[in-house]
N, C-alpha and C. Protein backbone atom coordinates (compact mmCIF):
# COMPACT_ATOMS: atom_id res chain seq x y z
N UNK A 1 119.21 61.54 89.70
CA UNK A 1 117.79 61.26 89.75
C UNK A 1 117.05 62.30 90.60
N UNK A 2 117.57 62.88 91.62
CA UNK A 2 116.74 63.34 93.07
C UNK A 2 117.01 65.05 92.14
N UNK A 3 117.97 65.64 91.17
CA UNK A 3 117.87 66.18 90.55
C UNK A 3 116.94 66.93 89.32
N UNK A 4 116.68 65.93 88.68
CA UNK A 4 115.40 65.55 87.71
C UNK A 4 114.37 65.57 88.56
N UNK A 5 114.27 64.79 89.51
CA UNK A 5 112.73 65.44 90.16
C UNK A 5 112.44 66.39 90.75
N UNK A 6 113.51 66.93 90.89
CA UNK A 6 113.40 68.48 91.78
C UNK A 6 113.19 69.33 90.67
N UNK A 7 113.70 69.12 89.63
CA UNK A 7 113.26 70.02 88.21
C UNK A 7 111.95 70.03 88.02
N UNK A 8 111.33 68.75 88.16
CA UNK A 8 110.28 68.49 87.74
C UNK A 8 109.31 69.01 88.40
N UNK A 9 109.48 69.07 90.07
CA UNK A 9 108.50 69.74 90.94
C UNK A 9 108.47 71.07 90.57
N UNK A 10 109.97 72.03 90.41
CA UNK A 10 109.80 73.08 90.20
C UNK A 10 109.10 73.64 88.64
N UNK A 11 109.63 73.10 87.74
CA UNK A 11 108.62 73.08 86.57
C UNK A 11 107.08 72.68 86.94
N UNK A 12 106.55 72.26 87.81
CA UNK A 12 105.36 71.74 87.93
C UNK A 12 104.97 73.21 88.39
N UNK A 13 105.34 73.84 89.65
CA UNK A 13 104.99 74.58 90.17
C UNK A 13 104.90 76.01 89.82
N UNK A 14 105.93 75.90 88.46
CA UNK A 14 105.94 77.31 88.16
C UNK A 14 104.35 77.26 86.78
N UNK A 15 104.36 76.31 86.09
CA UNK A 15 102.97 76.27 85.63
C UNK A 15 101.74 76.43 86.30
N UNK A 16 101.87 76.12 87.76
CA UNK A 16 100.57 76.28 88.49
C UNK A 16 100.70 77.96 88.83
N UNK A 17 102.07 78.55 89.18
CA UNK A 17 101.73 79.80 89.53
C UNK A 17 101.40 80.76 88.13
N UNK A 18 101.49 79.63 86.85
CA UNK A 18 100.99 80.45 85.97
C UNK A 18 99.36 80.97 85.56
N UNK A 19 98.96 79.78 85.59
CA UNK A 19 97.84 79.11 85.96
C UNK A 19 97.11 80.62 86.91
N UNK A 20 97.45 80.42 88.27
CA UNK A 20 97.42 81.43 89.00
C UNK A 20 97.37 82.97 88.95
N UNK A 21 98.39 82.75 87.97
CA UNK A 21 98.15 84.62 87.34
C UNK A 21 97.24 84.98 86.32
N UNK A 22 96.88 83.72 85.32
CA UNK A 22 95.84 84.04 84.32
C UNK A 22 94.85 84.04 85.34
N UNK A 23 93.81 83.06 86.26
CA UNK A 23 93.19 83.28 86.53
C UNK A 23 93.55 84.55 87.68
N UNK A 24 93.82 85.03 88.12
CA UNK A 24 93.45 86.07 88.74
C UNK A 24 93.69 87.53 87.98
N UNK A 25 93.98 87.48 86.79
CA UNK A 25 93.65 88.35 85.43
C UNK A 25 92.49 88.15 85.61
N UNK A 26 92.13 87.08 85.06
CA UNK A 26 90.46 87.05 84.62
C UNK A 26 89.50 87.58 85.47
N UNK A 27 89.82 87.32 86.47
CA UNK A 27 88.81 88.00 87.72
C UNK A 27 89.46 89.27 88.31
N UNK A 28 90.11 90.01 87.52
CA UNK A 28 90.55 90.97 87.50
C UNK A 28 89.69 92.02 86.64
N UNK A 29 89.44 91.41 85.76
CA UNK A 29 88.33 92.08 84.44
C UNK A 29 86.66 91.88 85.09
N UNK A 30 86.48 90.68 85.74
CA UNK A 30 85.32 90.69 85.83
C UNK A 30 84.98 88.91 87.06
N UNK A 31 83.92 89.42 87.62
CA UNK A 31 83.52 87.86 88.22
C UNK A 31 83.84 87.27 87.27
N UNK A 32 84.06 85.58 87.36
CA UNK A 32 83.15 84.64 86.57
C UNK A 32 82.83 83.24 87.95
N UNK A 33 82.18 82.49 86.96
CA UNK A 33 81.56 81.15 87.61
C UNK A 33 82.77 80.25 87.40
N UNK A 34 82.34 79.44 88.48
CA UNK A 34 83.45 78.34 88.53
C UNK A 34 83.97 77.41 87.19
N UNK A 35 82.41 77.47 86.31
CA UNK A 35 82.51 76.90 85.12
C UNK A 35 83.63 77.66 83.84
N UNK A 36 82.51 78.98 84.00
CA UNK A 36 83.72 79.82 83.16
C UNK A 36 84.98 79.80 83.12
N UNK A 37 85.21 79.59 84.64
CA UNK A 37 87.00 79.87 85.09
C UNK A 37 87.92 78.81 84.26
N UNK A 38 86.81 77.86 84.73
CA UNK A 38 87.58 76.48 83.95
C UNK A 38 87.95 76.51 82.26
N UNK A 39 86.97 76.49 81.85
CA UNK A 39 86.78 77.37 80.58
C UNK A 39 88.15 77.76 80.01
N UNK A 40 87.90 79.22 80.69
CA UNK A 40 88.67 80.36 79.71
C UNK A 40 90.15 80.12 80.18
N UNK A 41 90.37 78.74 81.57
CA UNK A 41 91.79 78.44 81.58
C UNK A 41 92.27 77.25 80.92
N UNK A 42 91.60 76.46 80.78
CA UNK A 42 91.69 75.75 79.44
C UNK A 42 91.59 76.48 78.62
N UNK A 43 91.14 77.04 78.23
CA UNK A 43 91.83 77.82 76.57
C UNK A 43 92.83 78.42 76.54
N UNK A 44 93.13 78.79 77.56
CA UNK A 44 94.70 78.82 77.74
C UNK A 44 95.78 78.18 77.48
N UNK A 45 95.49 76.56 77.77
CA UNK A 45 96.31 76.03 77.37
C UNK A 45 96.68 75.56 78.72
N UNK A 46 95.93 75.42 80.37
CA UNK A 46 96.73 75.23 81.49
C UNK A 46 96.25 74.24 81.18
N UNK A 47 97.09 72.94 82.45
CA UNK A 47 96.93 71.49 82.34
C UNK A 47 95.57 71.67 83.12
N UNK A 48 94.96 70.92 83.05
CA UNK A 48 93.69 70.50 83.95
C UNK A 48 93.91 69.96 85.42
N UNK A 49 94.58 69.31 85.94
CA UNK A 49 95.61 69.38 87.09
C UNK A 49 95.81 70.53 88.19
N UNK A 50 96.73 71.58 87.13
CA UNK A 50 96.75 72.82 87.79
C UNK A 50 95.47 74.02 87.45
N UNK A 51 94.68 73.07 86.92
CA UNK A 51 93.18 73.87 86.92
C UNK A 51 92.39 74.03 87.93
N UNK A 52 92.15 72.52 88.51
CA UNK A 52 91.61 71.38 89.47
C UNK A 52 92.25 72.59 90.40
N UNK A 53 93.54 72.83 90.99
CA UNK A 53 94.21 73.19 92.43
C UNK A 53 94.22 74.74 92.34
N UNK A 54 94.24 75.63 91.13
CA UNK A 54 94.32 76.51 91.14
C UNK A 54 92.78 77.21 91.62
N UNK A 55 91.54 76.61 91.45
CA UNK A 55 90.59 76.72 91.24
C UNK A 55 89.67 76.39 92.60
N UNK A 56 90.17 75.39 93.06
CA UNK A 56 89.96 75.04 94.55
C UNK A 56 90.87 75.69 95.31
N UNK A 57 91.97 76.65 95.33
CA UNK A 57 92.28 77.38 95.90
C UNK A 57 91.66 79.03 95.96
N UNK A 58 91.30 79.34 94.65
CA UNK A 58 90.44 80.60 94.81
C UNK A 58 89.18 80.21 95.21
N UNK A 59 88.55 79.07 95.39
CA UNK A 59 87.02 78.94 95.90
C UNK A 59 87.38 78.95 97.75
N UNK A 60 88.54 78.60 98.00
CA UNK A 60 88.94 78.53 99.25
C UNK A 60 88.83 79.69 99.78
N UNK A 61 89.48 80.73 98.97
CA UNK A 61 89.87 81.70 99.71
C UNK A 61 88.80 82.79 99.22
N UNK A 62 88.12 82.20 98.82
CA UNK A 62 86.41 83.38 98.31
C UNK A 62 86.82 84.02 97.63
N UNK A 63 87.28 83.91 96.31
CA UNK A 63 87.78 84.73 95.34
C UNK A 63 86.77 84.49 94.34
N UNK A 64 86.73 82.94 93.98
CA UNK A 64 85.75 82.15 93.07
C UNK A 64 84.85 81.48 93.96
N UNK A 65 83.63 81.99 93.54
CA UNK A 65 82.19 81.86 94.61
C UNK A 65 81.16 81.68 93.53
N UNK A 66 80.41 81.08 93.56
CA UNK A 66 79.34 80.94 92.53
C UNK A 66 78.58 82.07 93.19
N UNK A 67 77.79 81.43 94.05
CA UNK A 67 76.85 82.16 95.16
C UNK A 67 77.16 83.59 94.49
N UNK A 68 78.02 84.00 94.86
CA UNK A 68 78.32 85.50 94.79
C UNK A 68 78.27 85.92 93.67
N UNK A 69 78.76 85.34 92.69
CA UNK A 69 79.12 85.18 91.28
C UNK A 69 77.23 85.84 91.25
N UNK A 70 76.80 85.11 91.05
CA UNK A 70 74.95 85.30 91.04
C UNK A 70 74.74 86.27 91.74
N UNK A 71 74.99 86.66 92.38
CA UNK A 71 74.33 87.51 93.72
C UNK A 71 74.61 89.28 92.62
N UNK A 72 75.79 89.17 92.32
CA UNK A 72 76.64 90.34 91.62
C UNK A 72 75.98 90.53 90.51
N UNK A 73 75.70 89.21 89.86
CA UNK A 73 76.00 89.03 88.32
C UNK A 73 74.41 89.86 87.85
N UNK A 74 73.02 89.73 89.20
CA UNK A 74 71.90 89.84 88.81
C UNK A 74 72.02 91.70 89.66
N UNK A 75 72.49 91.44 90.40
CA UNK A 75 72.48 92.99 90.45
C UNK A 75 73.31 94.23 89.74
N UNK A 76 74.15 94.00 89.00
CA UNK A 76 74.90 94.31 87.75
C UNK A 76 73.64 93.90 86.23
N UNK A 77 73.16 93.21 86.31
CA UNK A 77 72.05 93.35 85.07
C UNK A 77 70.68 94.37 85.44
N UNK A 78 70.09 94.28 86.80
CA UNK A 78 69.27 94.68 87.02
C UNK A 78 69.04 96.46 87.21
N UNK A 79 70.73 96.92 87.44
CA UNK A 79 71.16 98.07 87.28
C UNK A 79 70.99 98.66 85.59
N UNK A 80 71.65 97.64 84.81
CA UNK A 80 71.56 98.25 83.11
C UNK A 80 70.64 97.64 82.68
N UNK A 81 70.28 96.47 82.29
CA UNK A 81 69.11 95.69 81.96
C UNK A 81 67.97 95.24 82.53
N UNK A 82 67.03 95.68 83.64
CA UNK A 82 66.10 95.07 84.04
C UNK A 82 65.98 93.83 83.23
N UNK A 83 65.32 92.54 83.52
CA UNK A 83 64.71 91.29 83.28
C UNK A 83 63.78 90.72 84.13
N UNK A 84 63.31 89.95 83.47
CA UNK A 84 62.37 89.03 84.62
C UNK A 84 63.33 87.77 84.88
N UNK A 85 62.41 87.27 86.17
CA UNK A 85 63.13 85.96 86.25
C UNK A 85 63.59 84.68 85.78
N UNK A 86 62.40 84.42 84.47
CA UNK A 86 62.68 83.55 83.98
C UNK A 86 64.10 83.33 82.89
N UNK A 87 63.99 85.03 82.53
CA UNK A 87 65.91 84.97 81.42
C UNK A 87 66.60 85.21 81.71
N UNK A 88 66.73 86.38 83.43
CA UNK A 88 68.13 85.78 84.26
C UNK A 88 68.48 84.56 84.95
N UNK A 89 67.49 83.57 84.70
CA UNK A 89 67.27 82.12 85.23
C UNK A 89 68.35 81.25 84.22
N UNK A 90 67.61 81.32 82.61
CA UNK A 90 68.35 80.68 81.70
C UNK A 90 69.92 81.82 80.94
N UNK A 91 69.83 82.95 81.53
CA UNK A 91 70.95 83.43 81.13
C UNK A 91 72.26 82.85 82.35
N UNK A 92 71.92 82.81 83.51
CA UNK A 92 72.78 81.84 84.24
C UNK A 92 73.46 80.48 84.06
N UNK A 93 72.22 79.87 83.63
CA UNK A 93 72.57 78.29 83.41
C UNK A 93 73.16 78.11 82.26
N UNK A 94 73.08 79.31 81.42
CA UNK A 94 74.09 79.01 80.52
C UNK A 94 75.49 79.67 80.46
N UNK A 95 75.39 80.22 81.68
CA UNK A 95 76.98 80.47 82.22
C UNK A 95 77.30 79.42 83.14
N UNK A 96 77.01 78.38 83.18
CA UNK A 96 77.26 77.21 83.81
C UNK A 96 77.20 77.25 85.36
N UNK A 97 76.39 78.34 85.65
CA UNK A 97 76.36 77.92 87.03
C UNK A 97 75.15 77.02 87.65
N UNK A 98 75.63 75.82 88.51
CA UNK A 98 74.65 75.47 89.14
C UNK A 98 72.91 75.80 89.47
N UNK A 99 72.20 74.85 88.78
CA UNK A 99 70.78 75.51 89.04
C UNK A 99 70.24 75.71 90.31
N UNK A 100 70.52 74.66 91.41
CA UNK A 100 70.25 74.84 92.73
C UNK A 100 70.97 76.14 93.15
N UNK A 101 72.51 76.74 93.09
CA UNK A 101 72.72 77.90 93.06
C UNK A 101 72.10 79.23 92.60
N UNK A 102 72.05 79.26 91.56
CA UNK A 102 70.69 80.13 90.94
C UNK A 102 69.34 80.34 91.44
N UNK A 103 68.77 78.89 91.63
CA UNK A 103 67.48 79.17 92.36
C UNK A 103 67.64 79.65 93.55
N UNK A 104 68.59 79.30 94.49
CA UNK A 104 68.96 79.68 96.21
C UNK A 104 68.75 81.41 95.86
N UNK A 105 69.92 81.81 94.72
CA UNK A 105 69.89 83.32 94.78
C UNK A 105 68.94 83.57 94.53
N UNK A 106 67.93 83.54 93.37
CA UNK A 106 66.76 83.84 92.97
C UNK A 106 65.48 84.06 94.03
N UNK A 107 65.37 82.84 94.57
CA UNK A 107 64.53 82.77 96.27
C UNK A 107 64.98 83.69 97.47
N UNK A 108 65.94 84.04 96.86
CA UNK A 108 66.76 85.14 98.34
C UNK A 108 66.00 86.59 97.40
N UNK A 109 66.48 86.82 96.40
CA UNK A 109 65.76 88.06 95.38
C UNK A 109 64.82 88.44 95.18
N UNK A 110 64.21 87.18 94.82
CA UNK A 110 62.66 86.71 94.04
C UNK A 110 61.82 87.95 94.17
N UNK A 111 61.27 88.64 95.44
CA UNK A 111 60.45 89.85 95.53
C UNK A 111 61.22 91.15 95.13
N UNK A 112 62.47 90.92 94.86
CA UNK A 112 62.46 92.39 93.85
C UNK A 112 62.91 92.39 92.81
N UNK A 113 62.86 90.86 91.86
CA UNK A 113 63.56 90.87 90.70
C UNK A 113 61.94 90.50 89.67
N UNK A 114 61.91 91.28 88.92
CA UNK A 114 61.20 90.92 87.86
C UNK A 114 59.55 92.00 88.29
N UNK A 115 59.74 92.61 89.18
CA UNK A 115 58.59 93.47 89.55
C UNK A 115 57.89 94.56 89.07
N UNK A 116 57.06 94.71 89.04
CA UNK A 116 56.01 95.77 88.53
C UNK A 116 56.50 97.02 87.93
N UNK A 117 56.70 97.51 88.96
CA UNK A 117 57.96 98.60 89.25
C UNK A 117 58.51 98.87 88.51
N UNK A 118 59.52 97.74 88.41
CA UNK A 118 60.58 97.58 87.20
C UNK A 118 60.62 97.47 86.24
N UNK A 119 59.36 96.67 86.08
CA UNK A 119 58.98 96.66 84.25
C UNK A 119 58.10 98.00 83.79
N UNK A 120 57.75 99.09 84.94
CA UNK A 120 57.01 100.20 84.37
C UNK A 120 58.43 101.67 84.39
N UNK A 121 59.35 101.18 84.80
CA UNK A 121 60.42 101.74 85.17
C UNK A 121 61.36 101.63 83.78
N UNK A 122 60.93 100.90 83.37
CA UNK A 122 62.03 100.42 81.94
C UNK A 122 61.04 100.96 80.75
N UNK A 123 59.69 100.78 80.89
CA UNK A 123 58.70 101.40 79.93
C UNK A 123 59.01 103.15 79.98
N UNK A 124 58.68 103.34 81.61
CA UNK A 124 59.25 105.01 81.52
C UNK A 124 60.42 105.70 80.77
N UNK A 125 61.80 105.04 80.94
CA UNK A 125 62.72 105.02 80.32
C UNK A 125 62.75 104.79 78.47
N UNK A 126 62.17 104.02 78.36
CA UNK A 126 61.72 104.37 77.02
C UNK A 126 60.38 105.04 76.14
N UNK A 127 60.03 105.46 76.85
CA UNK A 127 58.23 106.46 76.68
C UNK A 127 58.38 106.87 75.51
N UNK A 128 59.82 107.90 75.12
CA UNK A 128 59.71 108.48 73.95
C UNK A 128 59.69 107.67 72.78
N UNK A 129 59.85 106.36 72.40
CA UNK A 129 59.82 105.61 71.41
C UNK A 129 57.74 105.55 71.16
N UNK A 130 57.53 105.24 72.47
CA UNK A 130 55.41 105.23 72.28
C UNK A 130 54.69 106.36 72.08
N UNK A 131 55.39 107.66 72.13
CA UNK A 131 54.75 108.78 71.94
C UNK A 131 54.54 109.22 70.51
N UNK A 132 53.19 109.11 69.57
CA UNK A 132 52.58 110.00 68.96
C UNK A 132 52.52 108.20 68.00
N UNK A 133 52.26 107.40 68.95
CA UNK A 133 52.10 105.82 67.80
C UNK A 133 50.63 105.77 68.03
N UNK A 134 49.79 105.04 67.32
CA UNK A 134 49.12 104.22 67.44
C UNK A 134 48.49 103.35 68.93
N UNK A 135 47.67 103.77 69.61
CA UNK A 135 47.64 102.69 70.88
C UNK A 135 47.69 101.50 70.81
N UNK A 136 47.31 100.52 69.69
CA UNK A 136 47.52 99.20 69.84
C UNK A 136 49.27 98.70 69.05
N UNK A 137 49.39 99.45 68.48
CA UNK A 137 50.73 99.40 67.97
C UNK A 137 51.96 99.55 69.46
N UNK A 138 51.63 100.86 69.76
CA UNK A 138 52.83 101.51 70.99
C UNK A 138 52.43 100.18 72.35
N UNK A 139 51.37 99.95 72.75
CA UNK A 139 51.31 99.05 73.51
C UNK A 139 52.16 97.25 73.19
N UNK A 140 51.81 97.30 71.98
CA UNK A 140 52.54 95.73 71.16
C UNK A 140 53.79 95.70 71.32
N UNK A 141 54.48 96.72 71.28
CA UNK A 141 55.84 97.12 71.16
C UNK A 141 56.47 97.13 72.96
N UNK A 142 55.53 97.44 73.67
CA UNK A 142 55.54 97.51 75.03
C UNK A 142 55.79 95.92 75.28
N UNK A 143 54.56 95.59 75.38
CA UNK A 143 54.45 94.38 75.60
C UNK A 143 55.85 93.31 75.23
N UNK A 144 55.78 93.61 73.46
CA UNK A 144 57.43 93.01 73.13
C UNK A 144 58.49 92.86 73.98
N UNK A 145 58.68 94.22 74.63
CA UNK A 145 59.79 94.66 75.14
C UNK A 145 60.07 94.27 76.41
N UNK A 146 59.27 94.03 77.19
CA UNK A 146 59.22 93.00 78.43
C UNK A 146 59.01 91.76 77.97
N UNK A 147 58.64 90.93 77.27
CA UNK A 147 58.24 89.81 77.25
C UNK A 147 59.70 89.41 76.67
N UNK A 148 60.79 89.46 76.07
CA UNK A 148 62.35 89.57 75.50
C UNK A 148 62.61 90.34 76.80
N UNK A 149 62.71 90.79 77.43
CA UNK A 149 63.39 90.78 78.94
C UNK A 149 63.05 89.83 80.20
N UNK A 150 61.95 89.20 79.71
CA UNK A 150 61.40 87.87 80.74
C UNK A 150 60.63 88.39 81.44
N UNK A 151 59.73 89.20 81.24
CA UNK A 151 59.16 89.75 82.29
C UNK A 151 57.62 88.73 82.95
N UNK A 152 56.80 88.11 83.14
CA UNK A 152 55.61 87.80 83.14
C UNK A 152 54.57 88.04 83.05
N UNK A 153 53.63 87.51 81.83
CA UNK A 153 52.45 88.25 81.56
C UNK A 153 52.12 89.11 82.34
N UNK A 154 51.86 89.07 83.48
CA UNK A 154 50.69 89.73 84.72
C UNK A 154 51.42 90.99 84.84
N UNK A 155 52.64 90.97 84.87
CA UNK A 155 53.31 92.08 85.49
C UNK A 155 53.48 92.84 84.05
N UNK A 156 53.86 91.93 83.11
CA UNK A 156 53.69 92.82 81.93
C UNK A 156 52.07 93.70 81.34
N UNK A 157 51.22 92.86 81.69
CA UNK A 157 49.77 93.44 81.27
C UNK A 157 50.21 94.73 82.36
N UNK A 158 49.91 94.53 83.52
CA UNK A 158 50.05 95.64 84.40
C UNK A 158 51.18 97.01 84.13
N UNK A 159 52.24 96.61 83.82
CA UNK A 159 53.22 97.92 83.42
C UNK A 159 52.81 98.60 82.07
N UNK A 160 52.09 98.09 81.61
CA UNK A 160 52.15 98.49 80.03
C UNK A 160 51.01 99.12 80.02
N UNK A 161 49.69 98.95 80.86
CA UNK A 161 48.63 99.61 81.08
C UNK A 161 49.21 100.90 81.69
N UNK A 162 49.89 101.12 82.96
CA UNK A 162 50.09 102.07 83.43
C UNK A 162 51.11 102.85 82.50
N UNK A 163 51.87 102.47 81.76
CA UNK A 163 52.72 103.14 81.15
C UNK A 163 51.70 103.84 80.06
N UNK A 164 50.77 102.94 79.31
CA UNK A 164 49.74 103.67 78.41
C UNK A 164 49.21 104.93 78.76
N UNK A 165 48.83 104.56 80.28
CA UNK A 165 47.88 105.74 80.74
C UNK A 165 48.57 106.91 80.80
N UNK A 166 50.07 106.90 81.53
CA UNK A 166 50.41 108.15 81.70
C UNK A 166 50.84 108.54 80.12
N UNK A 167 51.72 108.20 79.53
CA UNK A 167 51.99 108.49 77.91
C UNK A 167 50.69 109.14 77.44
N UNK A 168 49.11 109.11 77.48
CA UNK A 168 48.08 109.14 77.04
C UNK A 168 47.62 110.69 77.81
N UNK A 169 48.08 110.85 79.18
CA UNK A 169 48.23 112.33 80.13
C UNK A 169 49.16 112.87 79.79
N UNK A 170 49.84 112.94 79.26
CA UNK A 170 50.97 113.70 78.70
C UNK A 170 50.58 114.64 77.56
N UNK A 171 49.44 114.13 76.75
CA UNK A 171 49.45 114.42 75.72
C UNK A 171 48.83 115.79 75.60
């Protein structure tokens, strides 16, 4: 009997250190959220058990962090994709992270995510697509193009004016 359960612990344990190695693959490739983790280790095929312990052991040891997870995840978009706040808001929550998490990061960010700047910074970057259009056309297309990155009217009216003007000195 005391046999069989010693099998059993050790079979238990060698699934959790499996457990263990997929997820720290995964976050080997890339952050994810606590949700994800769960996720893509269930599709694995781990028990939920050694999900639960594997999972509260990397949040232990700051491996798996939401907080951070966000903190990374918006400065890694804001590097290739500028956005506004409102679609790195819902592009989060649908990576399952916590909304009070999100908003905490967002309120820590808030004054340099979704800014003027940035949305005339992403217009600059694409100038050559508005050059030799139409002004109400090349502006529409402006406008488009922040408003599908989340940007906010105000800041969008504002980048798209200044982007007009200089495109318009160029000429």
């Amino acid at each position: 009997m005391t046999n069989l359960l010693n099998s059993a612990i050790v079979a238990d344990a060698g699934e959790r250190d499996k457990t263990r190695a997929i997820a720290l693959d995964l976050l080997g490739v890339r952050d994810r959220s606590v949700r994800e983790m769960r996720q893509r280790l269930a599709k694995r095929g781990c028990a939920t058990g050694d999900i639960d312990t594997v999972v509260t052991d990397l949040e232990a040891l700051g491996l798996l962090d939401d907080h951070k997870f966000v903190s990374r995840w918006i400065e890694t978009r804001r590097e290739r994709r500028p956005e506004g706040v409102p679609k790195i808001m819902r592009d989060l929550l649908r990576r399952g992270v916590d909304k009070a998490v999100v908003e905490q990061v967002l309120s820590e960010l808030e004054h340099d995510l979704g800014s003027r700047e940035e949305a005339l910074a992403l217009l600059r970057r694409n100038s050559a697509r508005y050059v030799g259009l139409e002004a109400t056309k090349a502006q529409r297309r402006m406008y488009g193009l922040l408003a599908r990155r989340g940007f906010d009217p105000e800041t969008t009216r504002h980048a798209v004016e200044r982007a007009w003007s200089e495109i318009e000195g160029e000429d």
